[in-house]
Protein backbone atom coordinates (compact mmCIF):
# COMPACT_ATOMS: atom_id res chain seq x y z
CA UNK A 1 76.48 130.29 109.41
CA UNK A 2 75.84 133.04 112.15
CA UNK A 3 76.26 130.30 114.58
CA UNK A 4 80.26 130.52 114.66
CA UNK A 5 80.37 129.53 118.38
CA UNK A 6 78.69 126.34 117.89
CA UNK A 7 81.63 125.18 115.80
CA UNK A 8 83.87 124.97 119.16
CA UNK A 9 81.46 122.76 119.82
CA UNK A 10 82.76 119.36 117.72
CA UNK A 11 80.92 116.62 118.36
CA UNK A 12 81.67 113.00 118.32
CA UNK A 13 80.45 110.35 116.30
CA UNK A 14 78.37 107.81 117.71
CA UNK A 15 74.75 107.51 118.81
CA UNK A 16 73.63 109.36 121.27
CA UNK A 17 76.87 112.12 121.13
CA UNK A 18 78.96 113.57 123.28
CA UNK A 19 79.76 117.52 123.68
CA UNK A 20 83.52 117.88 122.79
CA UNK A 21 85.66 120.60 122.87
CA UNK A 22 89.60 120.66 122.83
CA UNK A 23 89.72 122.83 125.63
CA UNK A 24 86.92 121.31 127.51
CA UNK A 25 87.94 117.50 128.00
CA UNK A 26 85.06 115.97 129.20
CA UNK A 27 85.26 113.97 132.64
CA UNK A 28 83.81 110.31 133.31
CA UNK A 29 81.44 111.85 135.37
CA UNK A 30 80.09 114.29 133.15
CA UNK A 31 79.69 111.90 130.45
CA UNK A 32 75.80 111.21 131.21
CA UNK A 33 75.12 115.52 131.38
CA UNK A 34 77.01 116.18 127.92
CA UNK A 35 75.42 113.63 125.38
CA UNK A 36 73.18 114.73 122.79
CA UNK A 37 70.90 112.92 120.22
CA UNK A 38 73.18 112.42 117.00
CA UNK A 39 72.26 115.05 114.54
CA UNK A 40 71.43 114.32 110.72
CA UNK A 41 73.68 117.38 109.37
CA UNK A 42 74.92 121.06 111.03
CA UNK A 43 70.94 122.55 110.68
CA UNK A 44 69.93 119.38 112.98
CA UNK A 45 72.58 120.19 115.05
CA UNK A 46 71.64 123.70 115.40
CA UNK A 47 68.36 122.42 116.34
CA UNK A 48 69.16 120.27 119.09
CA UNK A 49 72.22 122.86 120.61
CA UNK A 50 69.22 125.77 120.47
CA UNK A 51 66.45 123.80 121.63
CA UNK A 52 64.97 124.60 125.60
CA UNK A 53 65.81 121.01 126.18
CA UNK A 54 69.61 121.74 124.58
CA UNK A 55 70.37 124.62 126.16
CA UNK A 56 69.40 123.00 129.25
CA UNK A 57 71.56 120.15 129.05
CA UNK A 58 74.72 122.33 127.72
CA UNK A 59 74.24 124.22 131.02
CA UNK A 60 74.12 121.12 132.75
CA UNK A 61 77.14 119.68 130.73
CA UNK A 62 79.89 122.90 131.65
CA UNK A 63 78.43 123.06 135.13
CA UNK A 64 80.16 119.78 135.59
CA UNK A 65 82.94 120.20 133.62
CA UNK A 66 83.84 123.47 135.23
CA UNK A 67 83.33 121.58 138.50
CA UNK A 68 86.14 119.11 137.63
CA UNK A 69 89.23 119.60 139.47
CA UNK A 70 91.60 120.41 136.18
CA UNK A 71 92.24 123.58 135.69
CA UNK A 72 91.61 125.81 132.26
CA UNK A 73 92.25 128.79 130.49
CA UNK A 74 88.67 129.37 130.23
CA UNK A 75 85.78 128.13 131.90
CA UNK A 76 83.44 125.63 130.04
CA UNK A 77 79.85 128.34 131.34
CA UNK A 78 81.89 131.18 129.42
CA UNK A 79 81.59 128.65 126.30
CA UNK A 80 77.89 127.78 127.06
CA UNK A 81 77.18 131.81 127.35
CA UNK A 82 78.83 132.46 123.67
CA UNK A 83 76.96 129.06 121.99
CA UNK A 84 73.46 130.51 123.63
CA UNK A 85 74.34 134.19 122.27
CA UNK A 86 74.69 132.57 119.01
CA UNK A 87 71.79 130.53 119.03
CA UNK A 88 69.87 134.32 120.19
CA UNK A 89 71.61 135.88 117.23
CA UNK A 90 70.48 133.21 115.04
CA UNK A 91 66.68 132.62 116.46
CA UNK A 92 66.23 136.63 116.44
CA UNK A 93 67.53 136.96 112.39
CA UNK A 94 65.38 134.26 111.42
């Protein structure tokens, strides 16, 4: 899959889901930006991350975490940029 960046993206298992990453704890507050409708299988997935509406609310989603006070390695937008590349990548070879 040509969407390698979207696999940083692990998502949680309940109905609707959460946007998880290791490096990318998501806060409290955050939790109502970074929820997405639970996806039937990766191509769903894809779907949803690439979507107007998705890419809108991952936008949304490391805008708040990157306004949380912890500090990271890397910032949750820089993350957002490389899953929206891939999703480019992916929409333009199709």
């Amino acid at each position: 899959m040509k969407l390698a960046a979207l696999a940083l993206l692990a998502v949680v298992s309940a109905a609707p889901m959460s946007f998880q990453h290791p490096m990318f704890p998501v806060a409290d507050e955050c939790n109502p930006h970074c929820t997405i409708p639970k996806p039937k299988d990766t191509t769903h997935l894809r779907s949803i991350l690439c979507s107007r509406e998705g890419r809108r609310q991952m936008f949304v989603c490391a805008t708040c975490i990157d306004a949380a006070p912890e500090t990271r390695h890397e910032t949750a937008m820089d993350e957002y940029r490389r899953v929206i590349e891939a999703c480019d990548v992916e929409l333009f070879n199709e």
